[in-house]
Protein backbone atom coordinates (compact mmCIF):
# COMPACT_ATOMS: atom_id res chain seq x y z
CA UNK A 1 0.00 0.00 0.00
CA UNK A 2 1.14 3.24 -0.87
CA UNK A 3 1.85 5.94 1.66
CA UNK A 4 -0.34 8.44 0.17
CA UNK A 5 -3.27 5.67 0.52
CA UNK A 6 -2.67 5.88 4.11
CA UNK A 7 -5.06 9.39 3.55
CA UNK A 8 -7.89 10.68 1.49
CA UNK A 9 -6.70 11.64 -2.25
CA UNK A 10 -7.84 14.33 -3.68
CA UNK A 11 -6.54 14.99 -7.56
CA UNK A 12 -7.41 15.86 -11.21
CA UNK A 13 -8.54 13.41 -13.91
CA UNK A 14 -8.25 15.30 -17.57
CA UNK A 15 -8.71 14.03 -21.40
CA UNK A 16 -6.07 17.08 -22.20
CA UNK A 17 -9.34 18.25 -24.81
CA UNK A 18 -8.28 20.53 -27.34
CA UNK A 19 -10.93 21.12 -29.64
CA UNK A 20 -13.12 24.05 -30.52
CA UNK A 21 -16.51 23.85 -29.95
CA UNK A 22 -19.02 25.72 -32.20
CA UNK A 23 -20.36 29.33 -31.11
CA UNK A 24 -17.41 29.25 -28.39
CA UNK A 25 -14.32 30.45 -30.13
CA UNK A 26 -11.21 28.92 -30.83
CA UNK A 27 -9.10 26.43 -28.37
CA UNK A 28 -6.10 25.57 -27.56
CA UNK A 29 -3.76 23.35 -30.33
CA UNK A 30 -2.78 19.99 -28.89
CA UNK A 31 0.72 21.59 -28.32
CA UNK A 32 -0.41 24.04 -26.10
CA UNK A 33 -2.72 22.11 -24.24
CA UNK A 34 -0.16 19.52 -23.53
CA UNK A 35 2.33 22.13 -22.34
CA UNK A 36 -0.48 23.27 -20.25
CA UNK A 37 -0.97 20.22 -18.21
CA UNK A 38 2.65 19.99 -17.32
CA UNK A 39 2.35 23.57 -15.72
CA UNK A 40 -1.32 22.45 -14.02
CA UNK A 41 0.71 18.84 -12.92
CA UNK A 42 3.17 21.68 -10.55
CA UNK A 43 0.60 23.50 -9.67
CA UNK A 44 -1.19 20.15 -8.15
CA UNK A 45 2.09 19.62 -6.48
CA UNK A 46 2.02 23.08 -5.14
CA UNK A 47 -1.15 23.43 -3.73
CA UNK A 48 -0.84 19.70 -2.32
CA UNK A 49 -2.91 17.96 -4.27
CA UNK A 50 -2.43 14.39 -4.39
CA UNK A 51 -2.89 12.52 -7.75
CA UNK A 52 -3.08 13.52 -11.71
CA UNK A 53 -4.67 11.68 -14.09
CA UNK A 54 -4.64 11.90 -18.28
CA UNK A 55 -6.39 9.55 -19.92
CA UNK A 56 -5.46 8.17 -23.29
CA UNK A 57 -7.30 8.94 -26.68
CA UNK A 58 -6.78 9.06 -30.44
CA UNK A 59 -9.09 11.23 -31.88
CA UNK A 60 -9.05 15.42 -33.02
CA UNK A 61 -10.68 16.70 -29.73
CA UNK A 62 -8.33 15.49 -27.07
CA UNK A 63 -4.49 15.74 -27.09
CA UNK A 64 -3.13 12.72 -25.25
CA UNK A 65 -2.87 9.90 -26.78
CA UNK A 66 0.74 9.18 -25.17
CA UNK A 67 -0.15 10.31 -21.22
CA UNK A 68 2.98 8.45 -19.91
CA UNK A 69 5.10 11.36 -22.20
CA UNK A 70 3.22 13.66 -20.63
CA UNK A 71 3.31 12.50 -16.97
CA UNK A 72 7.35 11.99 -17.65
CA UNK A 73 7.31 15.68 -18.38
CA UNK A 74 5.89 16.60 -15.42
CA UNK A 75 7.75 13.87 -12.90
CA UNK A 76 10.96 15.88 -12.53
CA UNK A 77 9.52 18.95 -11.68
CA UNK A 78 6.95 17.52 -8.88
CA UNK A 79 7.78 16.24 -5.18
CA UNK A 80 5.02 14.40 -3.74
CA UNK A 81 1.84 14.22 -6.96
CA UNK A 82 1.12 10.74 -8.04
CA UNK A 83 0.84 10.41 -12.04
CA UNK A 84 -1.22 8.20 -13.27
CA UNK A 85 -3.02 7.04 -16.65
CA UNK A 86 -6.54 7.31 -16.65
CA UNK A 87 -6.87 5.60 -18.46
CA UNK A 88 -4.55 3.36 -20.71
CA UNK A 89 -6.82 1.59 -22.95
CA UNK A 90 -4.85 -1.85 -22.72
CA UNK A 91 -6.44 -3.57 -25.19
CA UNK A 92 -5.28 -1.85 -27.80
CA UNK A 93 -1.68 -1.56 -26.69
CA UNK A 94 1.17 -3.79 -25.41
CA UNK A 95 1.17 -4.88 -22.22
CA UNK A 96 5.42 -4.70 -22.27
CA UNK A 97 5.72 -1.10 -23.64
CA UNK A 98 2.53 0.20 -21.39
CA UNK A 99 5.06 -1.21 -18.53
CA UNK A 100 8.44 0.22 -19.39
CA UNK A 101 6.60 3.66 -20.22
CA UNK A 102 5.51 3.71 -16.96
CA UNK A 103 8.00 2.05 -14.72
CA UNK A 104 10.42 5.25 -16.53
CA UNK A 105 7.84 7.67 -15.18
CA UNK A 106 8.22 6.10 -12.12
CA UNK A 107 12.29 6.18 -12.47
CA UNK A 108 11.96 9.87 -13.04
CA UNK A 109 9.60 10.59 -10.22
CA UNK A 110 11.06 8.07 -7.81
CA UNK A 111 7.73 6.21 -7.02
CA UNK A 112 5.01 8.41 -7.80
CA UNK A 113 3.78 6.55 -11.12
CA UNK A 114 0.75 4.36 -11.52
CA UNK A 115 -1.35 3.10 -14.23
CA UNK A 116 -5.27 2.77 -14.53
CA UNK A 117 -5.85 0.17 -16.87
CA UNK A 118 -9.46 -0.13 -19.00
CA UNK A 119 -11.37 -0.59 -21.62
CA UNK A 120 -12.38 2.96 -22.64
CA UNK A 121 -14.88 5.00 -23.74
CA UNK A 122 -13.92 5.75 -27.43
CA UNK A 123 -13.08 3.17 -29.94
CA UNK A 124 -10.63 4.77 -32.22
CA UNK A 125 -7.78 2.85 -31.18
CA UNK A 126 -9.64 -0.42 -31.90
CA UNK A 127 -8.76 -0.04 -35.67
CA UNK A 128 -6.09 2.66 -35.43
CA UNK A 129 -3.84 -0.31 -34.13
CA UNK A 130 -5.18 -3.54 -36.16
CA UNK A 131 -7.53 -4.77 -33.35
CA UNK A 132 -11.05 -6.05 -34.30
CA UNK A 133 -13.72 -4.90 -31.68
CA UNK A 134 -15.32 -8.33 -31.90
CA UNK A 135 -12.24 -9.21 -29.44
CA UNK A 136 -13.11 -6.49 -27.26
CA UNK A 137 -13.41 -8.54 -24.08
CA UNK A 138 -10.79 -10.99 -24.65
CA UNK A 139 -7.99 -8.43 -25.42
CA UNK A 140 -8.58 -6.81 -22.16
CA UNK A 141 -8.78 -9.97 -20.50
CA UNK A 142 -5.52 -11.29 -22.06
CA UNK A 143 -3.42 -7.78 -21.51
CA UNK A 144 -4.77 -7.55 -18.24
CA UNK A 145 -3.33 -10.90 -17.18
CA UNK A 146 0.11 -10.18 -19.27
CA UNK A 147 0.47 -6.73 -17.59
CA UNK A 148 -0.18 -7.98 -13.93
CA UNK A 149 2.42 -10.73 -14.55
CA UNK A 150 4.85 -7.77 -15.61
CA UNK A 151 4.77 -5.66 -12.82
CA UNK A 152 5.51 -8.96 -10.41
CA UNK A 153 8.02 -10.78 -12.34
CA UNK A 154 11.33 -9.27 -13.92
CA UNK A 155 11.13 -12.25 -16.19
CA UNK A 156 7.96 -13.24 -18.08
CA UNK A 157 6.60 -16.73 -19.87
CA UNK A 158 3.25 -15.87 -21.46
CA UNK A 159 0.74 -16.93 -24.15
CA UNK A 160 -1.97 -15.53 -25.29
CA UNK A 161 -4.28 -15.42 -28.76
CA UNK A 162 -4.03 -11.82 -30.04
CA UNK A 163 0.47 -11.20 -29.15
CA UNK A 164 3.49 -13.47 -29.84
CA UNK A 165 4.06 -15.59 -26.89
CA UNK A 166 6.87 -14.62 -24.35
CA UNK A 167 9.38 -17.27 -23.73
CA UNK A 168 11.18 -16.33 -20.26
CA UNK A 169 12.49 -12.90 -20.96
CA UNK A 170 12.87 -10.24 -18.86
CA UNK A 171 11.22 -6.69 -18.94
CA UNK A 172 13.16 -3.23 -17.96
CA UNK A 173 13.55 -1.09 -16.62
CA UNK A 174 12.08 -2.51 -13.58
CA UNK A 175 9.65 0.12 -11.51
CA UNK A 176 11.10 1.82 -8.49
CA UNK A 177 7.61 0.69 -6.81
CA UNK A 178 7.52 -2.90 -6.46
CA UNK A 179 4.78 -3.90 -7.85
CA UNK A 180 4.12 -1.25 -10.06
CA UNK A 181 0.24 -0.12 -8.70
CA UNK A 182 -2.16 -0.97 -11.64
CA UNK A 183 -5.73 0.62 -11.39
CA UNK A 184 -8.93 -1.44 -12.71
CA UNK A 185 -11.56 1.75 -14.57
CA UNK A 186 -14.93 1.11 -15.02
CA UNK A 187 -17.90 3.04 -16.09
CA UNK A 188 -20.01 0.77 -14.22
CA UNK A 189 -19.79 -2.87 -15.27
CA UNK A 190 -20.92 -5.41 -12.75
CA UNK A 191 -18.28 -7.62 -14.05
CA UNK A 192 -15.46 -5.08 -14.17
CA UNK A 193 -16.29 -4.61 -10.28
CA UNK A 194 -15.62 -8.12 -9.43
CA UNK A 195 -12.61 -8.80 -10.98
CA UNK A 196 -11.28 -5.80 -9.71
CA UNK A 197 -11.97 -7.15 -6.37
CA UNK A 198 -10.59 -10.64 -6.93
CA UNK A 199 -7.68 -9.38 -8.61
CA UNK A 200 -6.84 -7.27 -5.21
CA UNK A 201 -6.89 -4.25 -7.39
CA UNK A 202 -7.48 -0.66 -6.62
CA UNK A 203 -10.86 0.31 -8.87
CA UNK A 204 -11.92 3.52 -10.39
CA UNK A 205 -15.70 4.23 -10.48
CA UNK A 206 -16.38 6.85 -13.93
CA UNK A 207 -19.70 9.04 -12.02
CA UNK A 208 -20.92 11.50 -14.75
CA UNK A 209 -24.21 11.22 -14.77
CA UNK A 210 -27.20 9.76 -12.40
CA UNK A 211 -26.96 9.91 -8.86
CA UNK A 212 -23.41 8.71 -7.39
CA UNK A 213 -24.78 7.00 -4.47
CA UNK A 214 -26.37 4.69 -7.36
CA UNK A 215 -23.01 2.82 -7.67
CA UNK A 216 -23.13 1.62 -4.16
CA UNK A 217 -24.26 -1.92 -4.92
CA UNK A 218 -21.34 -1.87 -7.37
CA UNK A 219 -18.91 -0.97 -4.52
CA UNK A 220 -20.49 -3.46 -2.30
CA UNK A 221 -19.56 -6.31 -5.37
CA UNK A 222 -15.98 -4.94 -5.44
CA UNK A 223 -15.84 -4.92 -1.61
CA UNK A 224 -17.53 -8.79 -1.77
CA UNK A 225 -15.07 -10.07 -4.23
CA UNK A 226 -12.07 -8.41 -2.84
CA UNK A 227 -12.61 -10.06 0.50
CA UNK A 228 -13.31 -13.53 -0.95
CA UNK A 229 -10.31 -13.78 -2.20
CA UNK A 230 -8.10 -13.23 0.61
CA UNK A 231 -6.81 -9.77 0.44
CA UNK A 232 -6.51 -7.51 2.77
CA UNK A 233 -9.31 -5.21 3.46
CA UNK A 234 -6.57 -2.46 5.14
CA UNK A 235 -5.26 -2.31 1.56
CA UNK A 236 -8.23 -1.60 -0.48
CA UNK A 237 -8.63 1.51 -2.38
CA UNK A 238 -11.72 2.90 -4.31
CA UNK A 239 -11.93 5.99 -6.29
CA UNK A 240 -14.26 8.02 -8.31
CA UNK A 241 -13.97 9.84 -11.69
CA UNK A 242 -16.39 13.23 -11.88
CA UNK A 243 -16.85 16.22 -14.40
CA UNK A 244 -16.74 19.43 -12.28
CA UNK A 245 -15.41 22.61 -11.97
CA UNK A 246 -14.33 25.00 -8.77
CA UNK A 247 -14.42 29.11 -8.98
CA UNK A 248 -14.42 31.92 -6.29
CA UNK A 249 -18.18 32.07 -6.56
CA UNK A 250 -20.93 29.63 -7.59
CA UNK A 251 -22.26 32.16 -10.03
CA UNK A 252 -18.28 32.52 -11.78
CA UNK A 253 -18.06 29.13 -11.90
CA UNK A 254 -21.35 27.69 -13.86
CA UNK A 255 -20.44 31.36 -16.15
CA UNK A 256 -17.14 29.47 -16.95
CA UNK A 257 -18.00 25.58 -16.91
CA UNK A 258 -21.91 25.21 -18.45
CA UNK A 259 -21.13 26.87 -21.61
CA UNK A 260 -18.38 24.68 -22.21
CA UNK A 261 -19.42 21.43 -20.54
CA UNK A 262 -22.90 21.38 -23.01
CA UNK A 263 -20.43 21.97 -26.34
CA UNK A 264 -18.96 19.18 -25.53
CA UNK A 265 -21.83 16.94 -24.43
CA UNK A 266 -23.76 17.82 -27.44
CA UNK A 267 -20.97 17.04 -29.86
CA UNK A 268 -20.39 13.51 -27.94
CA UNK A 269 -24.10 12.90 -27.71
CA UNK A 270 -24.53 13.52 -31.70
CA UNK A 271 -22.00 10.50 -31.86
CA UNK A 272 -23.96 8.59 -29.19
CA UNK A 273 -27.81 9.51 -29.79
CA UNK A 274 -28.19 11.04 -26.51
CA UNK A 275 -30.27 14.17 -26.49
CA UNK A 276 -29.37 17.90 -26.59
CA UNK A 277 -27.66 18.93 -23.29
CA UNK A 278 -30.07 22.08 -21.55
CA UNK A 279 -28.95 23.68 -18.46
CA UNK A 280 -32.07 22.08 -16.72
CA UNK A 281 -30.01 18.69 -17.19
CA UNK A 282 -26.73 20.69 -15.66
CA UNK A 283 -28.51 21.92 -12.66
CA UNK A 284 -30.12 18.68 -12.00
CA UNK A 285 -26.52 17.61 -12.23
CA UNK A 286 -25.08 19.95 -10.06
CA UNK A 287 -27.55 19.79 -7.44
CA UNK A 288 -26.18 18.14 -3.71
CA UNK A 289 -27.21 14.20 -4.73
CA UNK A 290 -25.99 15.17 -8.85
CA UNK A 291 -22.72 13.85 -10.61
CA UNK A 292 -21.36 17.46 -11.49
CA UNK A 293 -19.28 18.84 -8.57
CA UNK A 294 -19.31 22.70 -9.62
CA UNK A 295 -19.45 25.76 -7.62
CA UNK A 296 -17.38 27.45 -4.75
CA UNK A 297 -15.15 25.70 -2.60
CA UNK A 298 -16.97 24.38 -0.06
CA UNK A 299 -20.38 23.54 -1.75
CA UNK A 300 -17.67 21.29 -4.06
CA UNK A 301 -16.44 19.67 -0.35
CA UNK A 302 -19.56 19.41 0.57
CA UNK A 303 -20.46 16.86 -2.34
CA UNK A 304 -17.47 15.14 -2.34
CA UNK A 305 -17.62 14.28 1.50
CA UNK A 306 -21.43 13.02 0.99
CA UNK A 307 -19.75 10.70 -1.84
CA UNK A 308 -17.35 9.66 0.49
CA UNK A 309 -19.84 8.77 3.09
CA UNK A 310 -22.00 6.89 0.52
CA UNK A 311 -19.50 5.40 -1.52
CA UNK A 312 -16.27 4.82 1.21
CA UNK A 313 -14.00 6.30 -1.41
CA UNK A 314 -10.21 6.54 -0.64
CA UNK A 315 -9.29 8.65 -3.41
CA UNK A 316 -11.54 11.22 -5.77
CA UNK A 317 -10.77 12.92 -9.38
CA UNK A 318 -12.22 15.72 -10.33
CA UNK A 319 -12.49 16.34 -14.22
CA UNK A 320 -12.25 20.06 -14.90
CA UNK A 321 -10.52 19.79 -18.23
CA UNK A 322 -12.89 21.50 -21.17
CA UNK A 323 -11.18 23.26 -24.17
CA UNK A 324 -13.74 26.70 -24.22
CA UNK A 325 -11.92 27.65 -20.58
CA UNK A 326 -9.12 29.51 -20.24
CA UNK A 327 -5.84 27.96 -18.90
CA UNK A 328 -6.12 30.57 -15.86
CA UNK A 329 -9.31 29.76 -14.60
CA UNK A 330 -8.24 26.10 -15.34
CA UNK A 331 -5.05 27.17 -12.44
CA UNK A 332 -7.92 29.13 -10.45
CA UNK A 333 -9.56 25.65 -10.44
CA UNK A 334 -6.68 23.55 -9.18
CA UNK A 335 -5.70 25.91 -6.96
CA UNK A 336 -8.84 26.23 -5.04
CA UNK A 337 -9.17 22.48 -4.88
CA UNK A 338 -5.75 21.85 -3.60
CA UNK A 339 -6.13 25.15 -0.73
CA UNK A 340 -9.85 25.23 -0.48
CA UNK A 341 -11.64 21.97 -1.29
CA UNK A 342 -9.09 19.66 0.24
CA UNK A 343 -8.75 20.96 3.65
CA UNK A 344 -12.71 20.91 4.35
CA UNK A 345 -12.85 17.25 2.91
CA UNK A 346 -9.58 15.83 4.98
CA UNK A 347 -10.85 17.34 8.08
CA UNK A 348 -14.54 16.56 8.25
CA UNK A 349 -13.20 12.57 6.64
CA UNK A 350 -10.39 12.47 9.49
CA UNK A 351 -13.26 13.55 11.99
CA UNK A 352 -15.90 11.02 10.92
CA UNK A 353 -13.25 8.49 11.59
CA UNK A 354 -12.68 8.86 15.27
């Protein structure tokens, strides 16, 4: 178990999007925005955040489809932040170079890497790298099991349907971290739940939508299977994965976020049939039992600890990254939930503990 488990986590969770949405201006180019997280990675540090997250995609609208470059950027230039994928879509990769990407980032930031392994959301990389999605369940099942064997053995003997079999060689650089921590995502599948549990893997609930306390019974699977099979309940960590945004004032903050957070919901729902996004959806959403955690400081806190109190999180991301706000208030954001947000939630979880 990691020493910063030993606490609540607080972090950031961010696509790195870089696209410009109609009627809102321009956006940033995938240079910039990529240069930008590095500088919102130190300000994390800074402001004592404890975890960033950039999840991996291959398509116009979001800039990261190598996080672990990104991360490595960022590792020698931060003390105490844990960087982490979020996700790697494994099936689509290679279990040996998603390894030795991120046991360097964890070379470079002496411990602090991690990598949340899933699925994902988008298919682009299904064909972008010669997979067919027919296999989708089997390639994650299959990279899954070569990856795990990876991080606890320097030398591997695998076999497998969709890679060349591995004949007792050894993988390096080895990860400062021993194992290396691997992260199960989900958006929700029952399944995904339980073999994060009998696994004895941390998991990573994606909230955006519905009412969070809905994915209790999914917890309580995790929680089920992860006790089953013999590991240590001391060691088990559970975190969530929400779009939100934090300004000075509730009023500053939906001026800033709603604008930008329905461009982009409309142009994913066009791809996905789901209907036009209306601020009566957003302030459903943002209300105290909603998935959007947006406002001031401590109405933010306030949600998160009522998550934490229905959910028994140990760690929490908050997705502020949309490409219509500015990189300031993007800082503003970061800031306020490293200086403002955290402190409430630490202190009222520490208290509810005694």
């Amino acid at each position: 178990m990691t020493e910063s488990a030993n606490h609540f986590e607080l972090g950031i969770s961010t696509f790195l999007e870089a696209k410009p949405h109609p009627g809102m201006g321009g956006a940033y180019s995938h240079a910039e925005r990529i240069r930008n997280s590095v500088e919102e990675m130190i300000l994390a540090d800074q402001v004592g955040l404890d975890v960033y997250g950039i999840g991996e995609h291959h398509r116009q609208d979001y800039a990261a489809s190598a996080p672990h470059v990104i991360l490595a950027a960022a590792a020698a230039q931060t003390k105490h932040l844990r960087l982490t994928s979020a996700v790697t879509v494994l099936s689509s990769d290679d279990p040996v170079r998603v390894y030795q990407g991120f046991s360097t980032v964890d070379a470079i930031s002496n411990g602090r890497a991690e990598i949340m392994a899933g699925r994902g959301s988008f298919i682009e990389s299904f064909p972008l790298f010669g997979y067919s999605l027919e296999d989708y369940d089997e390639l994650f099942d299959e990279k899954l099991e070569l990856l795990l064997q990876i991080t606890k053995e320097e030398k591997v003997s695998w076999q497998g349907n969709h890679r060349a079999a591995i004949d007792n060689l050894a993988v390096y650089p080895r990860a400062v971290q021993d194992p290396l921590p691997v992260w199960i995502a989900t958006g929700g599948n029952p399944q995904s739940a339980i073999r994060a549990g009998v696994l004895g893997l941390p998991v990573c609930f994606a909230i955006i939508g519905g009412m969070p306390e809905r994915f209790a019974p999914l917890v309580e699977l995790y929680k089920e299977a992860y006790t089953r099979a013999g590991h240590d309940p001391k060691k088990m960590q559970i975190g969530t994965h929400s779009h939100g945004f934090v300004s000075d004032t509730d009023t500053r903050a939906t001026e800033l976020f709603y604008p930008a957070q329905q461009a982009m919901m409309n142009v994913i729902g066009r791809e996905r049939g789901w209907p036009p996004y209306t601020f009566e959806a957003y302030d459903a959403a943002r209300s105290m039992r909603g998935a959007l955690y947006v406002g001031e400081a401590e109405y933010v806190a306030e949600k998160i600890i009522l998550l934490h109190k229905n959910l028994g999180l140990t760690r929490f991301f908050l997705h502020v990254d949309t490409s219509s706000i500015p990189h300031k208030d993007m800082m503003r954001a970061i800031e306020l939930l490293g200086t403002k947000v955290a402190p409430i939630v630490r202190k009222e979880i520490a208290a509810s503990a005694k």
